[in-house]
C-alpha atoms as a PDB file:
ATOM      1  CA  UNK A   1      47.119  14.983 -13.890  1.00  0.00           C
ATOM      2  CA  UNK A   2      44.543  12.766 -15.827  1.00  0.00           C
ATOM      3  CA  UNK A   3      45.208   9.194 -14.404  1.00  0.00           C
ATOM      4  CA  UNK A   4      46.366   7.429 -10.943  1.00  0.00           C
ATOM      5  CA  UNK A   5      45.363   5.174  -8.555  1.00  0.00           C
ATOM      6  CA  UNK A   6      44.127   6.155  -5.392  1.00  0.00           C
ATOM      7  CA  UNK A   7      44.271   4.278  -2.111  1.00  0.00           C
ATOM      8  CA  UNK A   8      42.264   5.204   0.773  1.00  0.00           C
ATOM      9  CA  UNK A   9      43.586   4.697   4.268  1.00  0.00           C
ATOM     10  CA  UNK A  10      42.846   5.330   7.932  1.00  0.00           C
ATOM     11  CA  UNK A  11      44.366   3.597  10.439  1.00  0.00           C
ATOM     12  CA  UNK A  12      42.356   1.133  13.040  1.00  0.00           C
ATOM     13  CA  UNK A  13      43.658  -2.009  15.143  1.00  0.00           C
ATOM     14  CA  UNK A  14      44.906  -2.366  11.701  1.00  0.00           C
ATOM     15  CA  UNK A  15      48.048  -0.452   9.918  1.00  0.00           C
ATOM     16  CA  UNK A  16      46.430   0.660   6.653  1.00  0.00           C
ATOM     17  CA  UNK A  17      48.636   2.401   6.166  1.00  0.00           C
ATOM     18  CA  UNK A  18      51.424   0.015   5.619  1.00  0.00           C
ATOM     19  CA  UNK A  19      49.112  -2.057   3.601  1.00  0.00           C
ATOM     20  CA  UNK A  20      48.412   1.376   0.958  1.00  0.00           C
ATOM     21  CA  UNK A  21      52.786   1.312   1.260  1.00  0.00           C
ATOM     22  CA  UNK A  22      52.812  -2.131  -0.300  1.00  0.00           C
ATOM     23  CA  UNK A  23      49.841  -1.848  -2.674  1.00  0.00           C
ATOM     24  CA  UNK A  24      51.536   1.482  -4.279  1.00  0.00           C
ATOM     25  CA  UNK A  25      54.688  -0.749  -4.524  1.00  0.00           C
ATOM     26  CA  UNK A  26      53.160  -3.010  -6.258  1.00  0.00           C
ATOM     27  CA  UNK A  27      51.699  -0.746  -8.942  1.00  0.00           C
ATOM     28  CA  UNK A  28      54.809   1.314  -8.898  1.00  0.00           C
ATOM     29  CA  UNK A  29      56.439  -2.092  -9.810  1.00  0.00           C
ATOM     30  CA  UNK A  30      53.897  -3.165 -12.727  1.00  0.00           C
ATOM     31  CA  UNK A  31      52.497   0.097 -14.505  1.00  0.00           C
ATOM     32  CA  UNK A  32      53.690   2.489 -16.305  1.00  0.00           C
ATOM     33  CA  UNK A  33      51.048   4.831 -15.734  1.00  0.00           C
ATOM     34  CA  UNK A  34      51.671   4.666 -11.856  1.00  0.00           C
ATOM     35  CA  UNK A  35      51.121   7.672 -10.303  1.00  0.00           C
ATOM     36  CA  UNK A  36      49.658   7.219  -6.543  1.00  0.00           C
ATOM     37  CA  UNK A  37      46.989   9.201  -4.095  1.00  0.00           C
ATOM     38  CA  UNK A  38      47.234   8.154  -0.401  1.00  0.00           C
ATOM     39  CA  UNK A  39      44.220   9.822   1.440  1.00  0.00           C
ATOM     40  CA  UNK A  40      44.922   9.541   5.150  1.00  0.00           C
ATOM     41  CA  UNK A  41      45.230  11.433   8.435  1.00  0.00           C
ATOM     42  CA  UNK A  42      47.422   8.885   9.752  1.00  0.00           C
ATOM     43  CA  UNK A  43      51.671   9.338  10.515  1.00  0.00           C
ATOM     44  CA  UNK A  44      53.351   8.417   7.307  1.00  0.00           C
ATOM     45  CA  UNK A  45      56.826   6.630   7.870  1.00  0.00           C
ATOM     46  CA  UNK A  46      59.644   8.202   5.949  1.00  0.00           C
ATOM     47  CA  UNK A  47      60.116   5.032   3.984  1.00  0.00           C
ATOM     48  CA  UNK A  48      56.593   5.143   2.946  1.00  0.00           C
ATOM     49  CA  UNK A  49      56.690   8.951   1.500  1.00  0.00           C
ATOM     50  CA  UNK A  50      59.211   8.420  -1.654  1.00  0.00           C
ATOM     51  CA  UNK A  51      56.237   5.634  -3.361  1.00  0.00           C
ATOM     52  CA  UNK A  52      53.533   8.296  -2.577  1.00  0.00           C
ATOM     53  CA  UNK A  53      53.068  10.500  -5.343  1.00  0.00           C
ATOM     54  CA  UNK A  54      50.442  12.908  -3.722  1.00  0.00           C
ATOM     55  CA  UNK A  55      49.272  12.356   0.303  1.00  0.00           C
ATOM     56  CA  UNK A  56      45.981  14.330   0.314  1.00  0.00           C
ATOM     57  CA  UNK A  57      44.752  14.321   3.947  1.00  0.00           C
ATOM     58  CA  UNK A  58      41.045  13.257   4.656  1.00  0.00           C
ATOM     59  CA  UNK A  59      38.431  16.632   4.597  1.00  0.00           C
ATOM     60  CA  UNK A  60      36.014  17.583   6.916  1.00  0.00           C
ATOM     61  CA  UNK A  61      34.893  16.057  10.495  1.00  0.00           C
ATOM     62  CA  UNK A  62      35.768  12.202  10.842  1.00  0.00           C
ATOM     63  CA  UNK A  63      32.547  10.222  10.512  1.00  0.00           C
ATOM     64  CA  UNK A  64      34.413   6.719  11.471  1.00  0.00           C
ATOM     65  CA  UNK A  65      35.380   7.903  14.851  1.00  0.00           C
ATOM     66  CA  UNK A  66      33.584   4.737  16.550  1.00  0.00           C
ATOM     67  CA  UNK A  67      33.906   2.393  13.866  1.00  0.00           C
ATOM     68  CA  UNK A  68      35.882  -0.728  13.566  1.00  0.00           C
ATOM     69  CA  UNK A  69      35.505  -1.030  10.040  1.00  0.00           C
ATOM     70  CA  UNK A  70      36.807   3.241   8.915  1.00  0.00           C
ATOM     71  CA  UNK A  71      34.202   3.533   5.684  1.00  0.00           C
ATOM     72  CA  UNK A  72      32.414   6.457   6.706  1.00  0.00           C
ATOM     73  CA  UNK A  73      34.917   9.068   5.279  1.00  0.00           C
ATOM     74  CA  UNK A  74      35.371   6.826   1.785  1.00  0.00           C
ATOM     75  CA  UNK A  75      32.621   9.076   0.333  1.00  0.00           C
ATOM     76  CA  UNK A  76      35.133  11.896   0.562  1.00  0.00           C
ATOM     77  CA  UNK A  77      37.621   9.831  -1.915  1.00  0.00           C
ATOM     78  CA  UNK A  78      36.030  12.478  -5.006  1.00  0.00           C
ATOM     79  CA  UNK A  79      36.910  15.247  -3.478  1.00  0.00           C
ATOM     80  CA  UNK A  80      40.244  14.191  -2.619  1.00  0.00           C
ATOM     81  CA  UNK A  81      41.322  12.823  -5.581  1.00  0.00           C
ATOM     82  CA  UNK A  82      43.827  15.096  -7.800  1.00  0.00           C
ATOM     83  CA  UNK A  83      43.528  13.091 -10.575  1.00  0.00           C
ATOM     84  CA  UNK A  84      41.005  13.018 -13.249  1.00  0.00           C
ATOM     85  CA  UNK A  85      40.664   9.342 -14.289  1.00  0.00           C
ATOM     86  CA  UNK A  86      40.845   7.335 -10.975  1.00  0.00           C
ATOM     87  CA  UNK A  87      41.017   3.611 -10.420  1.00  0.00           C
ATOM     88  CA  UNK A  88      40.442   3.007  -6.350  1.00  0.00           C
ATOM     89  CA  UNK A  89      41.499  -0.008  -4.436  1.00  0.00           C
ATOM     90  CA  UNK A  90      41.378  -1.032  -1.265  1.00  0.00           C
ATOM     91  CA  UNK A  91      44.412  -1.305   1.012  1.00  0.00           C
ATOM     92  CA  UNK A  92      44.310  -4.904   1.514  1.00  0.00           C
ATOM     93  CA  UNK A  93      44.679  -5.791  -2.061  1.00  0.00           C
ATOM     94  CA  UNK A  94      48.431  -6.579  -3.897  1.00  0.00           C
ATOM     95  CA  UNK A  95      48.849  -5.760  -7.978  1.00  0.00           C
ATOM     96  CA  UNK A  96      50.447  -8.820  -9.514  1.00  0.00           C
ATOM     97  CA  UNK A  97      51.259  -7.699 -13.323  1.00  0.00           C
ATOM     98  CA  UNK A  98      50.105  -4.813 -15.062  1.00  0.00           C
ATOM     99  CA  UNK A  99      46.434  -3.290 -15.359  1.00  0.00           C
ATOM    100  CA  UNK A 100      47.403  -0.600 -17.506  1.00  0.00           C
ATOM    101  CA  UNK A 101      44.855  -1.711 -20.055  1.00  0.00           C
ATOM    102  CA  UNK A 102      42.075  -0.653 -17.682  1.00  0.00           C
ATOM    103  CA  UNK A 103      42.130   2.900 -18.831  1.00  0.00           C
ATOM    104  CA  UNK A 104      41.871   2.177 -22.214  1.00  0.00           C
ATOM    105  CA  UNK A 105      38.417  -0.042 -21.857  1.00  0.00           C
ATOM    106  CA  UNK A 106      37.310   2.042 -19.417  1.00  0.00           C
ATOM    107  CA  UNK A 107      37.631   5.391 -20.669  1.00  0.00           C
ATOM    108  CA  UNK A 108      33.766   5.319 -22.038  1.00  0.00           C
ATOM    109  CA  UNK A 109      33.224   4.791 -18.787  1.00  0.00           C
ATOM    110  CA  UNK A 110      31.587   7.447 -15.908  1.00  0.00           C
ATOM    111  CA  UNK A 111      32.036   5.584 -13.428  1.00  0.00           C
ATOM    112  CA  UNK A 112      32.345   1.487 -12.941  1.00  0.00           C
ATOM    113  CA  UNK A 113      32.376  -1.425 -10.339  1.00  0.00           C
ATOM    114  CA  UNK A 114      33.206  -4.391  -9.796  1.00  0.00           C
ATOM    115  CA  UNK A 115      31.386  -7.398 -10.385  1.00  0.00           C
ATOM    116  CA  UNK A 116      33.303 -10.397 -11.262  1.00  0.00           C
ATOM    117  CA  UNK A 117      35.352 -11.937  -8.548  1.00  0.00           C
ATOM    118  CA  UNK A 118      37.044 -15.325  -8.078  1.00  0.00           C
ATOM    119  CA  UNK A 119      38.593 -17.139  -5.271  1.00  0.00           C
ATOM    120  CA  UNK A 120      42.032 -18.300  -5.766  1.00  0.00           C
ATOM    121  CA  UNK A 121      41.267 -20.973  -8.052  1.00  0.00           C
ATOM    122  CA  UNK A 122      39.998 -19.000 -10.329  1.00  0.00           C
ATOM    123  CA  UNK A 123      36.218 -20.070 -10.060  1.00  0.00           C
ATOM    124  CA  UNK A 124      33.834 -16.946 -10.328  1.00  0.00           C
ATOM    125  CA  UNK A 125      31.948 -15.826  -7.223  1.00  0.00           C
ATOM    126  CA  UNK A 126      28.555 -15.645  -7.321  1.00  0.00           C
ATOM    127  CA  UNK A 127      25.631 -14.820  -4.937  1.00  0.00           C
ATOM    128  CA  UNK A 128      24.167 -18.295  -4.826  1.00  0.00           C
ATOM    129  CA  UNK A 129      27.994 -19.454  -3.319  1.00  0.00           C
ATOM    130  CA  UNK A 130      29.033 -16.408  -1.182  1.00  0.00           C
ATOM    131  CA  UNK A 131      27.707 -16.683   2.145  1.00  0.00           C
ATOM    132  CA  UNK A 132      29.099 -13.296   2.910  1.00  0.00           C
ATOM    133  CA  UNK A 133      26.336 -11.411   0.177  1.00  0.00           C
ATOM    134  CA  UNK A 134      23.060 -12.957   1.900  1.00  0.00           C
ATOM    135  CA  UNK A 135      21.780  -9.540   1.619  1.00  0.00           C
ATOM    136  CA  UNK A 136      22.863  -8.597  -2.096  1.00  0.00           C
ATOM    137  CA  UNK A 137      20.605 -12.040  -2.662  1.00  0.00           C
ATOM    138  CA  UNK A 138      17.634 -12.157  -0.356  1.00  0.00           C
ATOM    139  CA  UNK A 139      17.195  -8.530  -1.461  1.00  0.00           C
ATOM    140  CA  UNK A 140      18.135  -8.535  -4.925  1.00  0.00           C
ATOM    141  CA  UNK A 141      20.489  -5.731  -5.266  1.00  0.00           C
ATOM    142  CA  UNK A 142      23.307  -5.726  -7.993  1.00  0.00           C
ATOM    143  CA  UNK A 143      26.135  -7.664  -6.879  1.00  0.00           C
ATOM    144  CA  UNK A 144      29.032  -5.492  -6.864  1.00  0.00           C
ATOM    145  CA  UNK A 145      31.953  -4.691  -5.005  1.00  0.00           C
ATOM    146  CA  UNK A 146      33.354  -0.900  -4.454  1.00  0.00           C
ATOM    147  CA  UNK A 147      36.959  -2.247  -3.432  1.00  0.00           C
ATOM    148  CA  UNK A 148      38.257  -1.802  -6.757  1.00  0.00           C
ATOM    149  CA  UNK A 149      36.279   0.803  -9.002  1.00  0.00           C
ATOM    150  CA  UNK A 150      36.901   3.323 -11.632  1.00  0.00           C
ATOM    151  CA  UNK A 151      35.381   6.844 -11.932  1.00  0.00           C
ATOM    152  CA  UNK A 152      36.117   9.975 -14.106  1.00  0.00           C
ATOM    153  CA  UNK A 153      36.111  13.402 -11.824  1.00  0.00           C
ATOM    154  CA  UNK A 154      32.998  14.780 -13.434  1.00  0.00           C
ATOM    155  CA  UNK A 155      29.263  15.636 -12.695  1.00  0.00           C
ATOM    156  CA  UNK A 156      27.721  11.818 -13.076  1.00  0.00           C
ATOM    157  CA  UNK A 157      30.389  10.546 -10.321  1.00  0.00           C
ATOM    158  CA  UNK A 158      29.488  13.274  -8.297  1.00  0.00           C
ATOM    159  CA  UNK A 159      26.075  12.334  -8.221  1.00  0.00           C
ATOM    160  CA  UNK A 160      26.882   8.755  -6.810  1.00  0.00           C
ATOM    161  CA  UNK A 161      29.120   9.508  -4.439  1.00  0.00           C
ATOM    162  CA  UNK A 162      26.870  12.269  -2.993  1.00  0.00           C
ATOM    163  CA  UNK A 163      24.159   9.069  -3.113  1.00  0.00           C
ATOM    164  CA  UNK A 164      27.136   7.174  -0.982  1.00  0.00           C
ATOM    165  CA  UNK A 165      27.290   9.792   1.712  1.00  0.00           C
ATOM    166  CA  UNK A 166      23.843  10.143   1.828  1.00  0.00           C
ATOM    167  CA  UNK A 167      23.364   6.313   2.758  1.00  0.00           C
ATOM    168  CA  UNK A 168      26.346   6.078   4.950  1.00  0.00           C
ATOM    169  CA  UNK A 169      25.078   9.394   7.003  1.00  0.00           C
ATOM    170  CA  UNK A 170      21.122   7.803   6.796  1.00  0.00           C
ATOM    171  CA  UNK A 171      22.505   4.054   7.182  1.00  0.00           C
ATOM    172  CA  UNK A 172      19.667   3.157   9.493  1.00  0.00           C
ATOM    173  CA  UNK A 173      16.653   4.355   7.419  1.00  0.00           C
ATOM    174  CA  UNK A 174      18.434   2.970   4.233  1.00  0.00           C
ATOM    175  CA  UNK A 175      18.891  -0.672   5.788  1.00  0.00           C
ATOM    176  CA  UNK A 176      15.773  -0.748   7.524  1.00  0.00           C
ATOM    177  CA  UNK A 177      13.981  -0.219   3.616  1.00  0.00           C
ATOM    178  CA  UNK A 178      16.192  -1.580   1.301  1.00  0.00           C
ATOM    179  CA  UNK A 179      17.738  -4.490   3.018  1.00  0.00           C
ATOM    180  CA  UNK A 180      14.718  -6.265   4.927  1.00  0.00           C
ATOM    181  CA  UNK A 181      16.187  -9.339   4.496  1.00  0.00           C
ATOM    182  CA  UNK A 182      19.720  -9.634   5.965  1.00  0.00           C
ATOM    183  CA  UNK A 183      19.970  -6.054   7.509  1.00  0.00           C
ATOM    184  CA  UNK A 184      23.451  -5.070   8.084  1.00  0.00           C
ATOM    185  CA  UNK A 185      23.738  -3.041  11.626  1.00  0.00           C
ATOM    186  CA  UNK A 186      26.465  -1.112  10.407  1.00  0.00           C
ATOM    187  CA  UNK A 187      27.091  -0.153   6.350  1.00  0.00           C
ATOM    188  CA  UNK A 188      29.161  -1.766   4.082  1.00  0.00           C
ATOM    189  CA  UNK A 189      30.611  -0.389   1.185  1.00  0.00           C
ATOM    190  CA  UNK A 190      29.392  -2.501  -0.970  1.00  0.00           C
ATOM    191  CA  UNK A 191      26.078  -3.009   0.105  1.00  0.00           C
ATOM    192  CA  UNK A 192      25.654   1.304   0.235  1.00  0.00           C
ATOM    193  CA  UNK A 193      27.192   1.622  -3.646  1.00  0.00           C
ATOM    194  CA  UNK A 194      24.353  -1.213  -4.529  1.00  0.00           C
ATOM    195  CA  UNK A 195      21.894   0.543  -2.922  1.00  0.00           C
ATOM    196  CA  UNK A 196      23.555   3.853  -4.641  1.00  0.00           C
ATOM    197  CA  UNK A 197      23.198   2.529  -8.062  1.00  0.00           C
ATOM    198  CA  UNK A 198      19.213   2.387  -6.978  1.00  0.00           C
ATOM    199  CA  UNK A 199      18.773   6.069  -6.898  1.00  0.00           C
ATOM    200  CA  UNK A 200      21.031   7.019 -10.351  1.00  0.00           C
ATOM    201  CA  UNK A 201      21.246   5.940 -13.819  1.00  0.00           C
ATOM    202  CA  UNK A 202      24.845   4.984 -13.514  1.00  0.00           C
ATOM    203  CA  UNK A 203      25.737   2.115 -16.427  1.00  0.00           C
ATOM    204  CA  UNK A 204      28.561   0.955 -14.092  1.00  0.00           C
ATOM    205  CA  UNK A 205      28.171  -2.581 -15.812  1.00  0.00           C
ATOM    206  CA  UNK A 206      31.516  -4.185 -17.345  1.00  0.00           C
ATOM    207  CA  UNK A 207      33.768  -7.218 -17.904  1.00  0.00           C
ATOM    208  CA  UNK A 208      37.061  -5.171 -17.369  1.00  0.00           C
ATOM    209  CA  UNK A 209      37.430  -5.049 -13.464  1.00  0.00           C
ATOM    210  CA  UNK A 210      38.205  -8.180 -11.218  1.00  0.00           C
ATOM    211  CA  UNK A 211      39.892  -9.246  -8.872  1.00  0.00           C
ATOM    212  CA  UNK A 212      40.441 -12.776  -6.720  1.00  0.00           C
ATOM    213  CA  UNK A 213      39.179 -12.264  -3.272  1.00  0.00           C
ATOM    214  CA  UNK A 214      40.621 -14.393  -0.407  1.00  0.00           C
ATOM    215  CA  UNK A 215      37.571 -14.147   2.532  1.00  0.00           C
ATOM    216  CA  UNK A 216      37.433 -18.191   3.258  1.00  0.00           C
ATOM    217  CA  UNK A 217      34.526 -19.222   2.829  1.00  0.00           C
ATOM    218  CA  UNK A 218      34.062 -18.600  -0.701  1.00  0.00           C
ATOM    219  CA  UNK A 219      37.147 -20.589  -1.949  1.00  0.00           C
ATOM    220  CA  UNK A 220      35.607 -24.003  -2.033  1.00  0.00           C
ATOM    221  CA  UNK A 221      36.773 -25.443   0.643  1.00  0.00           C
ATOM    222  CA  UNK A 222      34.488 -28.504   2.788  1.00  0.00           C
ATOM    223  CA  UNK A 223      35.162 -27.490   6.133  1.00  0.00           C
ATOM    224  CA  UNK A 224      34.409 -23.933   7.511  1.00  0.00           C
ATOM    225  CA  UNK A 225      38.571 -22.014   7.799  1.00  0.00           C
ATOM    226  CA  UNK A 226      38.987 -18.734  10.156  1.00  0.00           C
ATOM    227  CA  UNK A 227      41.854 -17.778   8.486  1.00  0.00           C
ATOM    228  CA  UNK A 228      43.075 -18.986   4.906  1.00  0.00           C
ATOM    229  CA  UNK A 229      46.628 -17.940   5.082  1.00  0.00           C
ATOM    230  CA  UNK A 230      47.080 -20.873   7.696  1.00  0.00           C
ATOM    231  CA  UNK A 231      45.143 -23.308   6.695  1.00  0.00           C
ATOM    232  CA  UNK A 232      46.888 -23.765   2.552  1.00  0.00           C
ATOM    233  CA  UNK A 233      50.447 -23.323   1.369  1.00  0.00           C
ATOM    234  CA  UNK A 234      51.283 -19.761  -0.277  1.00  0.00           C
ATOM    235  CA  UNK A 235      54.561 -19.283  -1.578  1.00  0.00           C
ATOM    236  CA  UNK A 236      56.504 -15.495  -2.509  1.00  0.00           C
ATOM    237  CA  UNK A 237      59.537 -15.859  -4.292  1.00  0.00           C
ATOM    238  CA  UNK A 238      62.150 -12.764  -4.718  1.00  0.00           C
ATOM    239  CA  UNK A 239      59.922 -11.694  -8.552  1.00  0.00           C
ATOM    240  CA  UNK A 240      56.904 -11.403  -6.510  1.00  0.00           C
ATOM    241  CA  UNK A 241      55.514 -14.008  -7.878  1.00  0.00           C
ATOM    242  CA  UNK A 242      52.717 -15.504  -5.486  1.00  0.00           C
ATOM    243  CA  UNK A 243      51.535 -19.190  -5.526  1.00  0.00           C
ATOM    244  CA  UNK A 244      48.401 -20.486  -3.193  1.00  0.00           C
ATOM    245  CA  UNK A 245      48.047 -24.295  -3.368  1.00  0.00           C
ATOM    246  CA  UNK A 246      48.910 -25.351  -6.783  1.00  0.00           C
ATOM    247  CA  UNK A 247      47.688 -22.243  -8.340  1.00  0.00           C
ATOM    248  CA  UNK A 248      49.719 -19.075  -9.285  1.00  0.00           C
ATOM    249  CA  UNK A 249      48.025 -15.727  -9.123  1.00  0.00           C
ATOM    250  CA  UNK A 250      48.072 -13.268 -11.762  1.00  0.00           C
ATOM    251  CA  UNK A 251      45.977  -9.485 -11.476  1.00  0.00           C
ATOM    252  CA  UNK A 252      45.279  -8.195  -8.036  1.00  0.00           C
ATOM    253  CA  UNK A 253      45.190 -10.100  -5.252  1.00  0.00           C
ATOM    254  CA  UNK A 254      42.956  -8.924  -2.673  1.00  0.00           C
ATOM    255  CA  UNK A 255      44.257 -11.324  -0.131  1.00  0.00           C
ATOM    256  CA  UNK A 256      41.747  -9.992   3.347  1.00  0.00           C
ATOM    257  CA  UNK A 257      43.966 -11.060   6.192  1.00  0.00           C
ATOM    258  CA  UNK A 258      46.697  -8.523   6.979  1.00  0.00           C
ATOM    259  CA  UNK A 259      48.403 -11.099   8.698  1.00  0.00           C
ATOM    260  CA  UNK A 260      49.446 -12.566   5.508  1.00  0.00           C
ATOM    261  CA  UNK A 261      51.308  -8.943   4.513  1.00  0.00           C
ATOM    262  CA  UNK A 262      54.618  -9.965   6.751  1.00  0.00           C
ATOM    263  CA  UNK A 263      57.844  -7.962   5.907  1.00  0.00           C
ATOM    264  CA  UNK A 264      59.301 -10.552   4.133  1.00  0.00           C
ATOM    265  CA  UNK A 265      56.952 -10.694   1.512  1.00  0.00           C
ATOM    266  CA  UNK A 266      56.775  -6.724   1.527  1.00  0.00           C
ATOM    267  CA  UNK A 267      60.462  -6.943   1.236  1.00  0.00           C
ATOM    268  CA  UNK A 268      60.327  -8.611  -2.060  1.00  0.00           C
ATOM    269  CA  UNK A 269      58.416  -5.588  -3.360  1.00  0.00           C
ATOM    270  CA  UNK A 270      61.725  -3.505  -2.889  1.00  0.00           C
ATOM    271  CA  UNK A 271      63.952  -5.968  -4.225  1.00  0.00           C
END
């Protein structure tokens, strides 16, 4: 199998599962090269199963046991993965047209990150206006996100994602070094990959991944918002099409609040 998408869930006071159902929808509904990895050690609802093209259960002793947040085991995803080119996502994130051009641009690639984000309007994210990456800035470490990334199953992704579960198992020693400014009690996945990209010559650096990320407080907004999904107007109509405000979205939508992911707008993904 050379290429698939791959979806890592384990279940918390949130169903990731159920998200990982309605992301694989989504990509069943928009590529043609579609083929989908679930890595979990949750229960899988029947109904799930048939948009599952391989459920690979997660290896070894779970390192999240106490954590609200389940990243520990995402170092595993490598040695999961049956697939040999691998785009990654997380759950909480909804395909909106096709990205089957990604494996053509990034095919010179190793292994790759994301760096360009936008909020719904389209404006890019940056450091400067992301309250949520005060430690990327005040210790200047690349700004990049691991929730959607690319990697080929060979010797040079190895090495970072054996840097990845070195951090996440050290987390303390690594924060207390790297990240004097900001420390982060617990890890993040984005801040660890960063710090990964410290200790390998990984050229991770392209124009190809993005997404538009939903957290609040980077979509422009004057006053300070909890929860975006009820403080502006989102529309779903029956073609999946999704509209926030004024603006319609278009590649993946990695839309945060699972409260938004209701049944109804699941159920246009089976339509």
């Amino acid at each position: 199998m050379n290429r698939g998408h791959v979806i890592f869930a384990q279940n918390s006071n949130i169903n990731y599962v159920r998200q990982a159902y309605a992301l694989a929808l989504s990509i069943k509904k928009y590529n043609k090269i579609n083929q989908v990895c679930l890595i979990t050690n949750d229960p899988i609802p029947l109904e799930y199963i048939q948009v599952f093209d391989h459920v690979v259960p997660i290896p070894w002793k779970d390192m999240s046991e106490n954590s609200e947040w389940k990243i520990e085991n995402r170092w595993k995803i490598i040695h999961c993965t049956p697939f040999k080119e691998n785009l990654v996502y997380d759950s909480d994130m909804l395909l909106l047209g096709t990205n089957d051009h990604f494996w053509y641009h990034l095919e010179n690639y190793d292994i790759a990150l994301t760096e360009h984000v936008t909020n719904y309007k389209g404006t890019k994210i940056t450091c400067k206006n992301n309250p949520y990456r005060r430690v990327f800035e005040g210790n200047n470490l690349p700004d990049i996100y691991f929730g959607l990334h690319y990697f080929k199953k060979n010797q040079k992704s190895y090495e970072f994602y054996k840097w990845l579960e070195i951090i996440i198992k050290h987390w303390d020693k690594f924060a207390k070094i790297y990240t004097k400014i900001s420390t982060q009690k617990t890890p993040s996945l984005d801040v660890a990959s960063s710090l990964a990209l410290q200790f390998g010559n990984f050229n991770v650096k392209n124009d190809i991944l993005s997404f538009t990320h939903m957290k609040p407080l980077v979509q422009g907004w004057e006053s300070s918002i909890d929860l975006w999904h009820t403080f502006i107007n989102y529309y779903v109509n029956k073609n999946f099409e999704i509209q926030i405000g004024n603006h319609m979205q278009t590649g993946l939508l990695h839309y945060v609040e699972d409260e938004f992911l209701t049944d109804e707008v699941i159920g246009y993904l089976n339509v």
